[in-house]
Protein backbone atom coordinates (compact mmCIF):
# COMPACT_ATOMS: atom_id res chain seq x y z
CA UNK A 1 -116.53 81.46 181.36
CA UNK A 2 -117.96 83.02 178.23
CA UNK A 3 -117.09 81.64 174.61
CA UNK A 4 -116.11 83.64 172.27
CA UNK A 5 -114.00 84.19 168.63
CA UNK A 6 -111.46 86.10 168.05
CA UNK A 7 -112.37 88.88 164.74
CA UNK A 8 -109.31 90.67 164.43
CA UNK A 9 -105.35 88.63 164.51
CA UNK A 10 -102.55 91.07 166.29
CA UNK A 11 -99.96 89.10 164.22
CA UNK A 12 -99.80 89.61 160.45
CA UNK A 13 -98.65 86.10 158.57
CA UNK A 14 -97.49 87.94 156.01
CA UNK A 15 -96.00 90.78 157.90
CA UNK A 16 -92.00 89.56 157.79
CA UNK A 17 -92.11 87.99 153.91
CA UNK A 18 -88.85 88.51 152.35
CA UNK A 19 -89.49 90.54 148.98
CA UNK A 20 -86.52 88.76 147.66
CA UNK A 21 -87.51 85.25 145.75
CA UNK A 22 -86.23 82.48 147.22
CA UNK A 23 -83.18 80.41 146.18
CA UNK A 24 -81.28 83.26 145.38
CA UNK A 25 -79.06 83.30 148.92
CA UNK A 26 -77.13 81.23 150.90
CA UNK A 27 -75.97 81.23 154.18
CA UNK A 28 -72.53 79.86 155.80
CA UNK A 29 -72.67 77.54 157.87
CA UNK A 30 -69.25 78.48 159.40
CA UNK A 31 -69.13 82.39 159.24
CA UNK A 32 -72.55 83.46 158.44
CA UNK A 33 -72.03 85.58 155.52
CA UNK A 34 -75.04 85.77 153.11
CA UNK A 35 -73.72 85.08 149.98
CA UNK A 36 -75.87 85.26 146.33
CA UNK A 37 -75.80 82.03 143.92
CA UNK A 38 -73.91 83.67 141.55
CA UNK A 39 -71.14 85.03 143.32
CA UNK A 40 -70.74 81.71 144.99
CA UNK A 41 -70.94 79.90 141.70
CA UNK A 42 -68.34 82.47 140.33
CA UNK A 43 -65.80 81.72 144.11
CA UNK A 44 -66.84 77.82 142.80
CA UNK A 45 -69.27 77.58 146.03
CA UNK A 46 -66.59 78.57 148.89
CA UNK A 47 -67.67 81.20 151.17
CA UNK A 48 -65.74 84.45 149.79
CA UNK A 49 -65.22 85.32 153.88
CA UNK A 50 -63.94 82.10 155.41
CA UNK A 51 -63.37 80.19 152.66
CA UNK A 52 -66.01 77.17 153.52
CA UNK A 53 -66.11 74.79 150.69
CA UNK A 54 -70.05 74.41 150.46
CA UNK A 55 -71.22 70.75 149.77
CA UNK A 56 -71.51 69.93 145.48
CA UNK A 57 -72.41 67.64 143.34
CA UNK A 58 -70.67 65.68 140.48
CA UNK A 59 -71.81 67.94 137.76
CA UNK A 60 -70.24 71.00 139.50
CA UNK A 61 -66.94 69.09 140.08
CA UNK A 62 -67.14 67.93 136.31
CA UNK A 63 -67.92 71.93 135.35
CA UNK A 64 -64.61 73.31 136.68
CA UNK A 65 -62.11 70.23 136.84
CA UNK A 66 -62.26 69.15 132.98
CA UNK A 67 -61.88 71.12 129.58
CA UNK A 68 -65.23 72.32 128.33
CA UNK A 69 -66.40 69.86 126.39
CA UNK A 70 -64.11 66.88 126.90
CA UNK A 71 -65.72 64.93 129.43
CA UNK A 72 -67.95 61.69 128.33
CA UNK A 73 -69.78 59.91 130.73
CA UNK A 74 -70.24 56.16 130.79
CA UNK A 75 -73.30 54.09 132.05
CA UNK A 76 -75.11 56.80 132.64
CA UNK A 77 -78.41 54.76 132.92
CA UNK A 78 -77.39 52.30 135.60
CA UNK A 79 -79.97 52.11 137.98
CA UNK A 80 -80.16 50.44 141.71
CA UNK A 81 -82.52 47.29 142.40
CA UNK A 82 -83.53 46.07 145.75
CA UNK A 83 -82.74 42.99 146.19
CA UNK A 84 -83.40 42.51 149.51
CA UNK A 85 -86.96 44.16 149.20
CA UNK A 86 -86.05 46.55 151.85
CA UNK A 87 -88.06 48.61 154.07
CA UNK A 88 -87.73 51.26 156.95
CA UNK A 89 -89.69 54.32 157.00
CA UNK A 90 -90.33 53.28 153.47
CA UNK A 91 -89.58 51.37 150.83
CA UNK A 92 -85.76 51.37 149.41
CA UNK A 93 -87.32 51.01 145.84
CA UNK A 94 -89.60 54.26 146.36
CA UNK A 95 -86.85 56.08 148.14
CA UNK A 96 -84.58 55.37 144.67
CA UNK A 97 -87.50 56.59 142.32
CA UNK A 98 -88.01 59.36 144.69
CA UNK A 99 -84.02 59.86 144.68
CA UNK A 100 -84.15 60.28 140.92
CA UNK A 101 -86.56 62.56 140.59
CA UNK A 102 -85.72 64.70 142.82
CA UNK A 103 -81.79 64.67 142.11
CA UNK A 104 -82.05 63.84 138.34
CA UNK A 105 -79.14 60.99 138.93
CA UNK A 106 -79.16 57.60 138.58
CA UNK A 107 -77.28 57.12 141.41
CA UNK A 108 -74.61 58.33 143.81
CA UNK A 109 -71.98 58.65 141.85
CA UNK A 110 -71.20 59.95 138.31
CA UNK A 111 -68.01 58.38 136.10
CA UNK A 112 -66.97 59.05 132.86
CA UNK A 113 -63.53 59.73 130.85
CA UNK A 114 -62.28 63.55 130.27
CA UNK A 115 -59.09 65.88 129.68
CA UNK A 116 -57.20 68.25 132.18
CA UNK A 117 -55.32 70.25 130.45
CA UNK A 118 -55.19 67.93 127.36
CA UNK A 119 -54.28 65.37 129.61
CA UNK A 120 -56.85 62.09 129.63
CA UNK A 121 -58.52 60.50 132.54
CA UNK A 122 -60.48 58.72 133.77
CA UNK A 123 -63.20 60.11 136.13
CA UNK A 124 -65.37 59.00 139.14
CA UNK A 125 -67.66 61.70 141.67
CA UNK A 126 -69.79 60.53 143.88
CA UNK A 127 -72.77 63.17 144.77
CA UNK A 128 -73.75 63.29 148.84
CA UNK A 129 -77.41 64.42 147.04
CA UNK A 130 -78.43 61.06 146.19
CA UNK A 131 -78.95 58.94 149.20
CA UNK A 132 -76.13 60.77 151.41
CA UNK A 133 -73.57 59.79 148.68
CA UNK A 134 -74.28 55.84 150.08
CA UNK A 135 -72.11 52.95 148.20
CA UNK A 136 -74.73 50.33 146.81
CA UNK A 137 -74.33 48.03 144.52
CA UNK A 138 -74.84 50.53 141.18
CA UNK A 139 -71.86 52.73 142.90
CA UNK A 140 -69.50 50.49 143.35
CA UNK A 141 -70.18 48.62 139.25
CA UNK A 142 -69.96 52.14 138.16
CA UNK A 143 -66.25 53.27 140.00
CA UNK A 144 -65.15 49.63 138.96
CA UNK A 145 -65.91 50.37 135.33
CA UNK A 146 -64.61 53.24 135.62
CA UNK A 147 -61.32 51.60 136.87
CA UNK A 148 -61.15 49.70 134.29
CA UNK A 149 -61.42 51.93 131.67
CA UNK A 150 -58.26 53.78 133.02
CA UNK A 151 -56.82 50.11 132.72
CA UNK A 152 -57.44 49.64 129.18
CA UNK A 153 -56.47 53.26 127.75
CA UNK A 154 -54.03 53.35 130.86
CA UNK A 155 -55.11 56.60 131.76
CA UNK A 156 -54.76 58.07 135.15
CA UNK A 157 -58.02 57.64 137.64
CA UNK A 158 -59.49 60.48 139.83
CA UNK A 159 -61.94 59.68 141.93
CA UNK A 160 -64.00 62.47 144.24
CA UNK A 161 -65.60 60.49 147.28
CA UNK A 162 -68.48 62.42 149.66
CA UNK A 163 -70.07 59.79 151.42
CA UNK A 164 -71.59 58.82 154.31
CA UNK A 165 -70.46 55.06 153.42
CA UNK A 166 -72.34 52.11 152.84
CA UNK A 167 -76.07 51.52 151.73
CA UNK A 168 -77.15 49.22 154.32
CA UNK A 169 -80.43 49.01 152.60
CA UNK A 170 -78.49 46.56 150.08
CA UNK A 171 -76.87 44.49 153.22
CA UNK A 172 -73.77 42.36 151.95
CA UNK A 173 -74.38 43.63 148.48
CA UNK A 174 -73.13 47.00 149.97
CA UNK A 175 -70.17 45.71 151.57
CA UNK A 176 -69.27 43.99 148.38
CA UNK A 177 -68.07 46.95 146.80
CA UNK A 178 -65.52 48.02 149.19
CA UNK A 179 -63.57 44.29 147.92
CA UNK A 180 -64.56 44.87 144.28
CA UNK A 181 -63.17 48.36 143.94
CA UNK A 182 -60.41 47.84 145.82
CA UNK A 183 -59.33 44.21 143.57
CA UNK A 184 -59.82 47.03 140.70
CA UNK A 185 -57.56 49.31 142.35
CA UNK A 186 -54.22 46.93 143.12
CA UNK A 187 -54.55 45.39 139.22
CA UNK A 188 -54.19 49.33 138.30
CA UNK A 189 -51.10 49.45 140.76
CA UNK A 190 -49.74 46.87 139.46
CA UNK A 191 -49.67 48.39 135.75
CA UNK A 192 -48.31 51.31 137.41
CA UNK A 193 -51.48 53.71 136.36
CA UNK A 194 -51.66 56.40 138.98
CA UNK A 195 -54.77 56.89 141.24
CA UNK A 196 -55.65 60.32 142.68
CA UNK A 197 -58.25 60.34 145.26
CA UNK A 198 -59.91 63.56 146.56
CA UNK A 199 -62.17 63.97 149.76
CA UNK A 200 -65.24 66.05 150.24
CA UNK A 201 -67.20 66.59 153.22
CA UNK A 202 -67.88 64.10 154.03
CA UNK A 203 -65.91 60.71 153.65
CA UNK A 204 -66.75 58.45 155.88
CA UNK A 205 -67.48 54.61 156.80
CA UNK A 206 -67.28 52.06 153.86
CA UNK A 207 -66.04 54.73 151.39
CA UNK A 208 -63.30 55.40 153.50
CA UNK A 209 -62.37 51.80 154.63
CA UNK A 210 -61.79 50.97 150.73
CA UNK A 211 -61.49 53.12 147.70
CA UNK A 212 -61.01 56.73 149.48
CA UNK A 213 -57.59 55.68 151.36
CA UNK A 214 -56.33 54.05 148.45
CA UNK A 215 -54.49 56.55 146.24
CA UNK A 216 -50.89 56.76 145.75
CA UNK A 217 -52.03 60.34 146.28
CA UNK A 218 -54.71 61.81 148.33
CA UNK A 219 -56.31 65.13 148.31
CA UNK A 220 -58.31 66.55 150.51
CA UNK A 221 -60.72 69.85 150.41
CA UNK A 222 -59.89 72.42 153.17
CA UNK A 223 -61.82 71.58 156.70
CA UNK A 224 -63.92 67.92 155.28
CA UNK A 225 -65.00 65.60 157.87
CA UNK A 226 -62.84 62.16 157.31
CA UNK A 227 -63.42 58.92 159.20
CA UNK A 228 -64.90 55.87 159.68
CA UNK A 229 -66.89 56.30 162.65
CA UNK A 230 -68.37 59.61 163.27
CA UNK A 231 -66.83 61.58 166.27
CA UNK A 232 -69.25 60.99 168.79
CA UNK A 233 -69.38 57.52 168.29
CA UNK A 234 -65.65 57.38 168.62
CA UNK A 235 -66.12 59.46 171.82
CA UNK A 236 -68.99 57.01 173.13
CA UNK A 237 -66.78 54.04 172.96
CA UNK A 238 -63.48 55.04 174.32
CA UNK A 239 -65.16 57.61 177.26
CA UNK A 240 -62.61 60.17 176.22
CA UNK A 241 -62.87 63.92 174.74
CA UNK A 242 -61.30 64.00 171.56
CA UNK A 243 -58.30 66.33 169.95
CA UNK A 244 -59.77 69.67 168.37
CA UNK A 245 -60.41 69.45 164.92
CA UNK A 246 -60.43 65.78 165.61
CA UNK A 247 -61.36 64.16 161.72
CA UNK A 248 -60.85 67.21 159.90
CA UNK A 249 -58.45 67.24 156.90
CA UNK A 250 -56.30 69.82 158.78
CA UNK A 251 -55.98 67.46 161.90
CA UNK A 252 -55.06 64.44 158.92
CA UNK A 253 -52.78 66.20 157.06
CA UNK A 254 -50.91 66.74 160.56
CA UNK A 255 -50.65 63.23 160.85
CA UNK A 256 -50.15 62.27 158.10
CA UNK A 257 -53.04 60.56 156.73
CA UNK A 258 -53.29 62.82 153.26
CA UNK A 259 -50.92 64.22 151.28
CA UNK A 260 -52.35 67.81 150.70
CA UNK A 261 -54.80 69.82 151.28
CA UNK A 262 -56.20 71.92 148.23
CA UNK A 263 -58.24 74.49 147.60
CA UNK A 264 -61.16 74.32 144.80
CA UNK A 265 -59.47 77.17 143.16
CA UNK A 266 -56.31 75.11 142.51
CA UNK A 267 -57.62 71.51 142.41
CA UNK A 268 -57.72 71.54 138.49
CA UNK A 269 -54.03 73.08 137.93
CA UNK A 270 -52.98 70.47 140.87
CA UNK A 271 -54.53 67.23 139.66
CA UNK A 272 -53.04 68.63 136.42
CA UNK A 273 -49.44 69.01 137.53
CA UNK A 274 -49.89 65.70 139.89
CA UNK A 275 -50.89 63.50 136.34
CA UNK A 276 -48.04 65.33 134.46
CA UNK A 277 -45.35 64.16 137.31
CA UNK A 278 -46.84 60.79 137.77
CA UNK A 279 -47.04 59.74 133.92
């Protein structure tokens, strides 16, 4: 068999290059509408066709839940150590620097204190960008300070969770948390300062065994995956196909397991009127 080189390539590289930049378009996941930036910024980043409530992060939430200009955050600086001196496919403390940089957080959850309407509160987000929204140690000090800054100005708390659950890179410091915030939690009961959580796609493990289920009321956005397990785990371990919808906020509103669902476009106007009845 002869060798030989090929001087002329059938297929162009270039031949199928969008001449729109890129970034500018996103698809749904649910529908597949193509949908610009701006006109999903504008719908507050649900699908205009099906109504898909797109994964966001804690400065969005911030952008279109408090009065411009209101909102102050606190210990914005707090950063994650690793005190374990973890490793997988690499190092926990170069996955945090890496985490930073590429997020521009601190860590997986924002806090700070804000007005709704003219009405105070206190304010914790976590963001699903930063480590798949993971509860370490820095998360839960941050939602605990939080707490207790609605404590001592006995303001209401909000808290947005979208989690995946615990850091396991942080062990037992991890797990922690879930205790911690909840001890916050029943002191802010027992003063009778009203807790409003809201779940985002996702909530799930740690997040949802403490802080998440603990609100005298609990919101959830239209079709957000809520658990502890994931489905097919659940489905692994009892050998049985589960109901449709199984985990969804529709499916736990049924039974009751959250009080409402609500739509981006009302969240503001409901935490509003929910803060308003419960002070």
């Amino acid at each position: 068999m002869g060798w030989f080189t090929r001087k002329k390539e059938n297929i162009s590289r270039d031949s199928k290059k969008s001449d729109l930049p890129d970034g500018l378009w996103k698809k749904c996941e649910e529908c597949g509408e193509i949908i610009h930036n701006k006109q999903l910024e504008v719908n507050l980043w649900c699908c205009p066709k099906c109504n898909l409530h797109f994964r966001i992060g804690s400065k969005d939430y911030i952008s279109f839940l408090f009065d411009e200009g209101t909102f102050k955050e606190l210990d914005k600086k707090m950063k994650s150590a690793d005190p374990l001196k973890f490793a997988d496919t690499k190092k926990y403390s170069d996955r945090i620097s890496a985490t930073i940089k590429k997020s521009g957080l601190n860590d997986a959850v924002r806090t700070g204190v804000g007005k709704i309407n003219g009405k105070k509160a206190a304010f914790a987000c976590m963001d699903f960008g930063f480590i798949g929204g993971s509860m370490g140690s820095v998360v839960g000090e941050k939602i605990a300070r939080a707490i207790d800054a609605a404590y001592e100005e006995k303001i209401p708390m909000i808290l947005i969770s979208q989690s995946g659950g615990a850091r396991m890179m942080e062990g037992a410091y991890s797990l922690m948390q879930m205790a911690k915030t909840s001890a916050r939690l029943a002191r802010l009961a027992d003063a009778k300062i009203p807790y409003i959580s809201i779940l985002a796609d996702p909530t799930t493990g740690g997040v949802t065994a403490s802080y998440a289920m603990l609100g005298d009321v609990i919101i959830a956005e239209p079709k957000a995956l809520i658990g502890f397990a994931g489905p097919r785990v659940i489905k692994q371990t009892i050998g049985r196909d589960l109901p449709e919808g199984f985990q969804k906020s529709e499916f736990l509103l049924e039974n009751g397991f959250v009080d409402f669902i609500v739509n981006r476009k009302q969240m503001k106007e409901k935490v509003y009127q929910l803060i308003d009845y419960l002070t």
